[in-house]
Protein backbone atom coordinates (compact mmCIF):
# COMPACT_ATOMS: atom_id res chain seq x y z
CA UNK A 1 48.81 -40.04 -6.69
CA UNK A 2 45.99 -42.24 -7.16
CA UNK A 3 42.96 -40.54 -7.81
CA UNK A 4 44.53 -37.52 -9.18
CA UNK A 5 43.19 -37.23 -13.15
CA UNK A 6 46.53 -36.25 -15.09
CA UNK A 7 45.18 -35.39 -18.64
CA UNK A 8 45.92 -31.74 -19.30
CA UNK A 9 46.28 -29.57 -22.77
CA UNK A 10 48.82 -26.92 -23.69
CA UNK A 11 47.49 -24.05 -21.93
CA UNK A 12 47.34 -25.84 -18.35
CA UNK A 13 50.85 -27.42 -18.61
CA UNK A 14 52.28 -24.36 -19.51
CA UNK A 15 50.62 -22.34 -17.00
CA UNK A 16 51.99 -25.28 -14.63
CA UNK A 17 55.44 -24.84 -15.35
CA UNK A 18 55.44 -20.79 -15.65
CA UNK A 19 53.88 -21.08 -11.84
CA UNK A 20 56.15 -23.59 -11.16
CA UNK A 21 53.74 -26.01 -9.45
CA UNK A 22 54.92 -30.07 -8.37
CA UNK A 23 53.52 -31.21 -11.91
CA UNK A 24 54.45 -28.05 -13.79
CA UNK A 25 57.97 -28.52 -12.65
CA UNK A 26 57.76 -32.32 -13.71
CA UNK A 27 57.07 -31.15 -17.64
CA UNK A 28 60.00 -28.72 -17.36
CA UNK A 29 62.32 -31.76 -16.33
CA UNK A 30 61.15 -33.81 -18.66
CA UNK A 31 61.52 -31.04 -21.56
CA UNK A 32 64.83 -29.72 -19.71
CA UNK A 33 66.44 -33.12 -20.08
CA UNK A 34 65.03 -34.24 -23.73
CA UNK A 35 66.51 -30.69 -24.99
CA UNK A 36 69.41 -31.48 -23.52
CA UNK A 37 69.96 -34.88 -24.89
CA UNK A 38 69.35 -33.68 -28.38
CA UNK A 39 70.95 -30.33 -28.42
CA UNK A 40 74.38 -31.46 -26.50
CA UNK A 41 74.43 -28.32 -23.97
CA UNK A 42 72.71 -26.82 -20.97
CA UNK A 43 69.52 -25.28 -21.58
CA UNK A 44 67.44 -22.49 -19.03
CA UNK A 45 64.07 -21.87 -18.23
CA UNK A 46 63.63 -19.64 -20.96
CA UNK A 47 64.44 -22.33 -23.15
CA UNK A 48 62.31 -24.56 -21.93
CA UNK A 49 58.92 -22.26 -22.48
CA UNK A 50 59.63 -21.05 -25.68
CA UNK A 51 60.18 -24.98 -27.13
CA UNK A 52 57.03 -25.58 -25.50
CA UNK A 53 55.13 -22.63 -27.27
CA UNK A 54 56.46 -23.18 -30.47
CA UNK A 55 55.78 -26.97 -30.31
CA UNK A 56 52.33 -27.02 -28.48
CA UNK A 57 50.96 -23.81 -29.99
CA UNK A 58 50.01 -22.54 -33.04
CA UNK A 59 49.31 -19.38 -34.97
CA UNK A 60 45.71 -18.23 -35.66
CA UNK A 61 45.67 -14.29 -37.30
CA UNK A 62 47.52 -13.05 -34.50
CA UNK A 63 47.23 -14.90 -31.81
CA UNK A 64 48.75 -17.88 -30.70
CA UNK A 65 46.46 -20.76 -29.40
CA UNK A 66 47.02 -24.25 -27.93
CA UNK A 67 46.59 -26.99 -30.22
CA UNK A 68 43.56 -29.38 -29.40
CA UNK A 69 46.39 -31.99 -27.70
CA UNK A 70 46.28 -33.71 -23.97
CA UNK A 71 49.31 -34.85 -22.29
CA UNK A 72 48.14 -37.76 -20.23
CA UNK A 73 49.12 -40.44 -18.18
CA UNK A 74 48.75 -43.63 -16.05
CA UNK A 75 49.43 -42.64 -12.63
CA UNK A 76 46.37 -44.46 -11.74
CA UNK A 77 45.99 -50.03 -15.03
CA UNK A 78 46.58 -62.48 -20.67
CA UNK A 79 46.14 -58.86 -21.41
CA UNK A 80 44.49 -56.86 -19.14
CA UNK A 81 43.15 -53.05 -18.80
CA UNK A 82 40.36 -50.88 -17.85
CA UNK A 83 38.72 -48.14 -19.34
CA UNK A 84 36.64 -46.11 -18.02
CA UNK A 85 38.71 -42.85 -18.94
CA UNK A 86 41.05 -41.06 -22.02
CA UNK A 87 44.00 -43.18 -20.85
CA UNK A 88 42.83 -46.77 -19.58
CA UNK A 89 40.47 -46.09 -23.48
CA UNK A 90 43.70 -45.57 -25.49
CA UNK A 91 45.52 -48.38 -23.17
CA UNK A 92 43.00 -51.16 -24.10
CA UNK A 93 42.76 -50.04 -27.47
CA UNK A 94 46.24 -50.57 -27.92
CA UNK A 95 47.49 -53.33 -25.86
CA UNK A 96 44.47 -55.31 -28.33
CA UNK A 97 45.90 -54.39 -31.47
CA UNK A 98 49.76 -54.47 -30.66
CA UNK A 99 50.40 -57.32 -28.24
CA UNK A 100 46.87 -59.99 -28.07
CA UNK A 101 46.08 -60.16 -31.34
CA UNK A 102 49.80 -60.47 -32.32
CA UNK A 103 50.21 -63.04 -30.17
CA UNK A 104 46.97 -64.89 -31.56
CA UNK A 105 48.21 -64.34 -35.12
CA UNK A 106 51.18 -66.26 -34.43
CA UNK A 107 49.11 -69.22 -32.39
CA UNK A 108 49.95 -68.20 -28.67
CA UNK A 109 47.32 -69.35 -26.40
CA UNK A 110 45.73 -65.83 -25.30
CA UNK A 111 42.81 -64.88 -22.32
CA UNK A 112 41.72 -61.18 -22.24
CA UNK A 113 40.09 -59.31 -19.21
CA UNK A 114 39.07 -55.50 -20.13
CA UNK A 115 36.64 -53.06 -18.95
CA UNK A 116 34.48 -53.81 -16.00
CA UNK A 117 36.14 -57.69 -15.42
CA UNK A 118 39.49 -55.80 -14.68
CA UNK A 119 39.01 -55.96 -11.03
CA UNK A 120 40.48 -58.43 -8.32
CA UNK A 121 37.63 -60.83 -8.05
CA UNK A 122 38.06 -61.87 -12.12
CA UNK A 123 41.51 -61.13 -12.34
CA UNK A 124 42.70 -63.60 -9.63
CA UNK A 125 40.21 -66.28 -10.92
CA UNK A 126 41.51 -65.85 -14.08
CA UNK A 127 45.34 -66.34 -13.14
CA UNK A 128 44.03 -69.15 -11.40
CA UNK A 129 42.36 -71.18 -14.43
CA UNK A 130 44.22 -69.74 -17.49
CA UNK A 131 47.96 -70.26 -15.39
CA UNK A 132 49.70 -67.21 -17.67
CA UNK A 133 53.20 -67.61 -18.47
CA UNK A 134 53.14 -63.71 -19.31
CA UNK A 135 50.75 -60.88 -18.72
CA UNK A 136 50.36 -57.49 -20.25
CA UNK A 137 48.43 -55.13 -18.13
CA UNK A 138 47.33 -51.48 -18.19
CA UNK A 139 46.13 -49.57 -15.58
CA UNK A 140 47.17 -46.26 -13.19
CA UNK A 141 49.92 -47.01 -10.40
CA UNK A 142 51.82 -45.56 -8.27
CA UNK A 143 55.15 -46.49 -6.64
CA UNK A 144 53.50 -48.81 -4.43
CA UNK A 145 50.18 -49.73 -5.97
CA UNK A 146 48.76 -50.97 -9.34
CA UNK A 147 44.95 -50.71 -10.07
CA UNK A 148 42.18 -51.85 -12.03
CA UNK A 149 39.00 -50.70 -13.56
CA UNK A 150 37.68 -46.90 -11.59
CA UNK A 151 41.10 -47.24 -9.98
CA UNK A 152 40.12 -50.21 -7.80
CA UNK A 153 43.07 -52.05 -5.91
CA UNK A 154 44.56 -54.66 -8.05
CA UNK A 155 47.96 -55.40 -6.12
CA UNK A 156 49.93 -53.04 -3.65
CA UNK A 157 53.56 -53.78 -1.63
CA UNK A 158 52.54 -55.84 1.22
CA UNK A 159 49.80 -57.88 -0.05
CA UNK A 160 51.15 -61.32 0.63
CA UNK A 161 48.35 -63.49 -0.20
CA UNK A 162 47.26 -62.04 -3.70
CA UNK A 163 51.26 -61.74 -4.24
CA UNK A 164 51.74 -65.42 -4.68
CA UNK A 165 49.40 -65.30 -7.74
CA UNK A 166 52.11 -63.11 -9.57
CA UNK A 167 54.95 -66.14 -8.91
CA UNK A 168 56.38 -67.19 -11.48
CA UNK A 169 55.30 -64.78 -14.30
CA UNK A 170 56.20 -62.40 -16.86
CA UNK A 171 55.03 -59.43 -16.79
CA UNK A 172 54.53 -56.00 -18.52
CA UNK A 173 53.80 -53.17 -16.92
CA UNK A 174 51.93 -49.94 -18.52
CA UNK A 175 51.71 -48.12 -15.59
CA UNK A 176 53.35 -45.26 -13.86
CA UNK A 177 55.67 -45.23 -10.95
CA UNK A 178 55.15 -48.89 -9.93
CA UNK A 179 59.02 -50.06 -10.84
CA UNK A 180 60.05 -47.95 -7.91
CA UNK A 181 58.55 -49.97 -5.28
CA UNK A 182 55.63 -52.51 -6.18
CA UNK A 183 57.59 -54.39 -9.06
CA UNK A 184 60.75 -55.21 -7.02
CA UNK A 185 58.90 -56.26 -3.96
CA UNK A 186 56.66 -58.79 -6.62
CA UNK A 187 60.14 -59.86 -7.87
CA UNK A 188 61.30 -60.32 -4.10
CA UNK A 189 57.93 -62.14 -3.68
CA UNK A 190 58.44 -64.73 -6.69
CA UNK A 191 57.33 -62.72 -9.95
CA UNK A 192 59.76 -63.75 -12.46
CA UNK A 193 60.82 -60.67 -14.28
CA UNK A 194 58.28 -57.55 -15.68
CA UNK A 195 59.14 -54.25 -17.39
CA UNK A 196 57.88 -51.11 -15.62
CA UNK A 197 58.50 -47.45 -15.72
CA UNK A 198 60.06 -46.04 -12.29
CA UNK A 199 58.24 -42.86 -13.15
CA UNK A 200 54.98 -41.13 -14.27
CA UNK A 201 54.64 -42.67 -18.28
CA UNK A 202 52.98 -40.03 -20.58
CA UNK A 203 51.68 -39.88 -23.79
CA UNK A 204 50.46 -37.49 -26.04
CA UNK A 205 46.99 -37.76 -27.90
CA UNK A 206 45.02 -36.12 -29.98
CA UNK A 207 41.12 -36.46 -27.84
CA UNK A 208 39.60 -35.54 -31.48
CA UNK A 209 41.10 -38.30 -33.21
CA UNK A 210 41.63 -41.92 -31.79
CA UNK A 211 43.48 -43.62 -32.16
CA UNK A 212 45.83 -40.87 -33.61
CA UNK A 213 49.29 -39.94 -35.02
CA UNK A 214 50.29 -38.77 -31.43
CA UNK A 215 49.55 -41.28 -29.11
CA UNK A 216 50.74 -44.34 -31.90
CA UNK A 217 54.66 -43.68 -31.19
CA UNK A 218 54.47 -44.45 -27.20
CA UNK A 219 52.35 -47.42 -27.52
CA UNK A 220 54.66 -49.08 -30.80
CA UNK A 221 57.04 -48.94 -28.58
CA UNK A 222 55.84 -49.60 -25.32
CA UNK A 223 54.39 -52.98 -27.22
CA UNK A 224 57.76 -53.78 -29.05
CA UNK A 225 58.49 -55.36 -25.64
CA UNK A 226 55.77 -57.86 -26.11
CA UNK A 227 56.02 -58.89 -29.63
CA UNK A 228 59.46 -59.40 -29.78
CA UNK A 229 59.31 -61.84 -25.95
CA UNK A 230 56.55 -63.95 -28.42
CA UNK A 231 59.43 -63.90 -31.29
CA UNK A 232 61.67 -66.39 -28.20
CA UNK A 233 63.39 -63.08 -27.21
CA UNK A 234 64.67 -63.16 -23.59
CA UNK A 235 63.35 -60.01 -21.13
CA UNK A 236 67.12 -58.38 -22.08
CA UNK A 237 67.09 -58.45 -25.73
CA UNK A 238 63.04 -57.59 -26.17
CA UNK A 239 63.65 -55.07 -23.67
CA UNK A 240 66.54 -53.08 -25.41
CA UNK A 241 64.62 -53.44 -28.36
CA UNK A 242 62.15 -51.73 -26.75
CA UNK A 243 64.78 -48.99 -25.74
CA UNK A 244 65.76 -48.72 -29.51
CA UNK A 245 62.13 -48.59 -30.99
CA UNK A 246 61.87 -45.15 -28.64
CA UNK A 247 64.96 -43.88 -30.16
CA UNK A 248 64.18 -44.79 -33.19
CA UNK A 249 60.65 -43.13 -32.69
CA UNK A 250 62.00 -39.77 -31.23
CA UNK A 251 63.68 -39.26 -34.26
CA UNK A 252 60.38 -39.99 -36.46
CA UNK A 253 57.56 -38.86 -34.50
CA UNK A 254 56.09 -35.26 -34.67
CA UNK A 255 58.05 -32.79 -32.13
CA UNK A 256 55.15 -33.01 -30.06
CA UNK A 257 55.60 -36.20 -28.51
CA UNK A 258 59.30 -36.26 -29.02
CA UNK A 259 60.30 -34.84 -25.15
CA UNK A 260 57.36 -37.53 -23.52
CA UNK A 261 58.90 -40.26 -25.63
CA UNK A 262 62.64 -39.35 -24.11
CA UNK A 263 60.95 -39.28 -20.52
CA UNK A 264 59.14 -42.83 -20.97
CA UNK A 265 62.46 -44.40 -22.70
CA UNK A 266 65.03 -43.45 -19.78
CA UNK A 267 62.84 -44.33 -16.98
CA UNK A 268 61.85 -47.94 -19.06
CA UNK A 269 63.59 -50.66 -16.73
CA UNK A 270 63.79 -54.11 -16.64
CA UNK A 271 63.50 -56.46 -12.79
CA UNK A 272 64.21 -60.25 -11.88
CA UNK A 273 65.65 -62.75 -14.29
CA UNK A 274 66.48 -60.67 -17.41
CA UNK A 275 67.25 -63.96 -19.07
CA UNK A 276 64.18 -65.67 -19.28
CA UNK A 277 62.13 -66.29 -22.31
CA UNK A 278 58.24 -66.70 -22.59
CA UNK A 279 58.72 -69.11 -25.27
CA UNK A 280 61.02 -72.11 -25.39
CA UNK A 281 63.52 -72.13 -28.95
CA UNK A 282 64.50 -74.99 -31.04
CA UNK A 283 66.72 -75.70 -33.14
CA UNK A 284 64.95 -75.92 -36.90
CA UNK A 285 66.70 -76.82 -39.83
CA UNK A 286 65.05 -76.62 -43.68
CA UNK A 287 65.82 -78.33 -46.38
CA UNK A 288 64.75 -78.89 -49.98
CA UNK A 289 66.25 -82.35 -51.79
CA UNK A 290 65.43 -83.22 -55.59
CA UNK A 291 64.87 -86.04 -57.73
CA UNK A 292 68.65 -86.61 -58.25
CA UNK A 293 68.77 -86.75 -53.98
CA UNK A 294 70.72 -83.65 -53.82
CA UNK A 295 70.39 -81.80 -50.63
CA UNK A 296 70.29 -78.08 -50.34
CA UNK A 297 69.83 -76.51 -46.95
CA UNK A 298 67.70 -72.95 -46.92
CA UNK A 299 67.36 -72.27 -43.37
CA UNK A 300 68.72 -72.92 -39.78
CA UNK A 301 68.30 -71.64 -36.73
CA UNK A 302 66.51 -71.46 -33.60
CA UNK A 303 62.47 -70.60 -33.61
CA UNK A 304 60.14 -70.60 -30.97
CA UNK A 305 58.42 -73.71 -30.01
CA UNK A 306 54.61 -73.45 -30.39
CA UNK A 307 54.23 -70.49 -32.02
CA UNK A 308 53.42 -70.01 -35.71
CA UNK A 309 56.88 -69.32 -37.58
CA UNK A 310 57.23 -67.01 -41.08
CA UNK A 311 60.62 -67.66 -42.57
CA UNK A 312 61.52 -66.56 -45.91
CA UNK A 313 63.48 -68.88 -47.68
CA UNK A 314 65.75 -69.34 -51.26
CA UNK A 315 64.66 -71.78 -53.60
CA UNK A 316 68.22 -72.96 -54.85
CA UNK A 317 68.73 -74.28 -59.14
CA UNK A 318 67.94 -77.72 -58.63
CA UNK A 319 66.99 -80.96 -60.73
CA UNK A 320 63.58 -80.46 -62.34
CA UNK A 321 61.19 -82.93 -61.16
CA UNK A 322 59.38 -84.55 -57.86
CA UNK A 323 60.76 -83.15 -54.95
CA UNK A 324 60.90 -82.98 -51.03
CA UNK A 325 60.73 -80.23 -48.27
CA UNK A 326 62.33 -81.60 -45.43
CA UNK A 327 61.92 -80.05 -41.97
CA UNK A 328 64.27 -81.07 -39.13
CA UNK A 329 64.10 -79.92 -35.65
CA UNK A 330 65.99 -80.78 -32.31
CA UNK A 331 64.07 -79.42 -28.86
CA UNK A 332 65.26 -80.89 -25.73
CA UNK A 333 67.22 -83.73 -26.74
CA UNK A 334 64.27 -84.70 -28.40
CA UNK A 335 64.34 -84.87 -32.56
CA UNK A 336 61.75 -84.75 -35.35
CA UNK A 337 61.71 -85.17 -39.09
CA UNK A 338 58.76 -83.65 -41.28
CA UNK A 339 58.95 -84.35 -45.31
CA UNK A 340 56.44 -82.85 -47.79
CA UNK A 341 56.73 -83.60 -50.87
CA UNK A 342 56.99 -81.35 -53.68
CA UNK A 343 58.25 -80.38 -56.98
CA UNK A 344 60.38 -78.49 -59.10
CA UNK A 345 60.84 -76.46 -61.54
CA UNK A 346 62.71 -74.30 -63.07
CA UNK A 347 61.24 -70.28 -63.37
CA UNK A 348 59.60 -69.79 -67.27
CA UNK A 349 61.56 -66.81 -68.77
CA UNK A 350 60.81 -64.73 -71.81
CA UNK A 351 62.92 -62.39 -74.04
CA UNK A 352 61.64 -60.37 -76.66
CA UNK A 353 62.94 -57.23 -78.75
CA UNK A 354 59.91 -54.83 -79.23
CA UNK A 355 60.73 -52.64 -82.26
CA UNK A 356 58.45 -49.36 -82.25
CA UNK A 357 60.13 -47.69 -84.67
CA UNK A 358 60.20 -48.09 -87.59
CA UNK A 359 56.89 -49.71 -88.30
CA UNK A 360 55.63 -52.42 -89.82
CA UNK A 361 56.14 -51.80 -94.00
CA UNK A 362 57.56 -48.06 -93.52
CA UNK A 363 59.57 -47.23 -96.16
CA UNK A 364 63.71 -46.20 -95.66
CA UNK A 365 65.76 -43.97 -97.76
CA UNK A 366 69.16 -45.42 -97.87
CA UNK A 367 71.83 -42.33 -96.72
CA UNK A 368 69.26 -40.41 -94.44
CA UNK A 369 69.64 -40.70 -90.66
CA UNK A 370 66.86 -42.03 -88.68
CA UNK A 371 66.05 -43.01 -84.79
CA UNK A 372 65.06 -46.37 -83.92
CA UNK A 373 62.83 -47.16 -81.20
CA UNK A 374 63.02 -50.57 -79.72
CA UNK A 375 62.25 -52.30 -76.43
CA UNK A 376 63.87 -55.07 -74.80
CA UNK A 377 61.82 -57.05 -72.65
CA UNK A 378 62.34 -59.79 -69.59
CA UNK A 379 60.16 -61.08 -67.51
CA UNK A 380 60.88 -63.85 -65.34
CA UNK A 381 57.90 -65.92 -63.06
């Protein structure tokens, strides 16, 4: 619910589940069905505490004591979040360093509204004059609401005028709960298509250390959704690469987090138009030509339109000498031809035999055995 502060360590959730309380029991599903995934069978009660002790406690003389960890989460949030606790803090942190300045590096057009501005009044005026073709936002939720900054009202199922802002968007969600209800009825309303969690997200953190080894595996993948929509991925493929950077995490991440990784991956969905791209693709061919005019093609394919593009390429054996780079592209039935020139040469390469032994003016006895010691050396530019 909103207003409820989820952030507990070891001790409370496991005194949660052994009392078998509403959120205790939630931890044991989530454990139940992550132990279950990995081990192939059924697995008890019992099973579930003792993973839980050995994973989220550790030995000290002879006790056992809970490691300094909180399990939190965002059942209360351009790119957009607040912060004014442990989860909204890690949020922003994060949705900064893996999605906005990602999408600057690459030369997307990019507004941020953090901290105190994350409320309706500078939100909505900021949809309005920036227009965003795709928004990342962080904030608590529930199934019907998402909120801003000290859990003020951002958007909530039945909200028809600030609805209409949301038309037309992409969207991703880091929020809990709100893909049950809010996101569809935005999708019903016009939003374009969004990925959300239809359940309470958690991570795991580390409170002495940000940003830490724990809480880094939910956001990389949580974020894979956004860098790979500004690579001219459609919601579909960015969002089961999403799905296969938290498998691929569960099998690399400390056993901590791996249970809370397997809860936020199965209950990662996808709403509206799964087709749609945030970037448009065209079609980009590269080619090199030398002074003879021969023609040697080293890339094609499609690339997103205004965004900056890396593509490693092959420099074919070619005439030495003046040369061009030729780049071709085709985006719309429109067509464009770029030349640069260049030139060519072929890579300097060096052989040499480096005798250490024997030395310069030692003398040999003719029928002894000796050992040579020699080098041979390439090196090409």
């Amino acid at each position: 619910m909103l207003g409820e502060n989820i952030e507990l360590d070891p001790k409370q959730i496991l005194d949660e589940i052994k009392s078998k309380t509403e959120e205790g029991l939630k931890h044991f599903e989530i454990i139940k069905n992550y132990l279950e995934w990995k081990l192939g069978r059924a697995v008890d009660f019992n099973d579930v505490i003792k993973w839980f002790e050995n994973t989220f406690f550790e030995r000290k003389l002879f006790f056992k004591r809970p490691k300094n960890i909180r399990i939190l989460s965002f059942t209360r949030t351009l790119g957009g979040s607040g912060d004014f606790d442990m989860a909204t803090y890690y949020g922003k942190h994060y949705i900064e360093n893996y999605s906005i300045k990602v999408a600057e590096r690459i030369g997307l057009s990019v507004e941020r509204i953090y901290g105190d501005e994350f409320i309706p009044e500078t939100f909505y005026s900021k949809l309005e004059k920036f227009n965003p073709v795709f928004m990342s936002l962080c904030g608590h939720g529930n199934a019907t609401t998402f909120t801003g900054q000290n859990e003020v009202e951002m958007i909530k199922v039945g909200d028809e005028e600030k609805a209409k802002a949301w038309s037309g968007r992409v969207v991703n969600f880091l929020s809990c709960s709100v893909g049950q209800e809010l996101v569809p009825w935005l999708v019903e309303k016009g939003l374009k298509s969004a990925m959300a969690y239809d359940d309470v997200y958690y991570f795991v953190a580390d409170p002495t250390n940000f940003p830490n080894s724990y809480a880094v595996w939910f956001f990389d993948a949580h974020f894979t959704f956004d860098v790979n929509l500004y690579k001219g991925c459609t919601v579909r493929e960015a969002h089961q690469l999403t799905l296969d950077k938290y498998q691929e995490n569960i099998e690399k991440a400390p056993e901590e987090c791996k249970a809370y990784l397997h809860h936020d991956m199965i209950h990662c969905k996808t709403y509206g138009d799964r087709n749609v791209r945030i970037v448009h693709l065209a079609l980009l061919k590269l080619s090199i030509i030398d002074s003879k005019e021969v023609v040697k093609d080293v890339f094609e394919g499609k690339v997103p339109v205004n965004v900056d593009v890396e593509i490693p390429i092959s420099v074919p054996l070619m005439a030495e000498g003046n040369g061009i780079f030729r780049g071709y592209a085709n985006f719309r039935g429109l067509e464009d031809l770029t030349d640069v020139k260049i030139k060519l040469r072929k890579p300097k390469v060096e052989l040499d035999v480096v005798i250490k032994r024997p030395v310069e003016g030692e003398e040999l006895i003719m029928s002894k055995d000796y050992t040579a010691k020699v080098r041979v050396e390439y090196a090409e530019e």
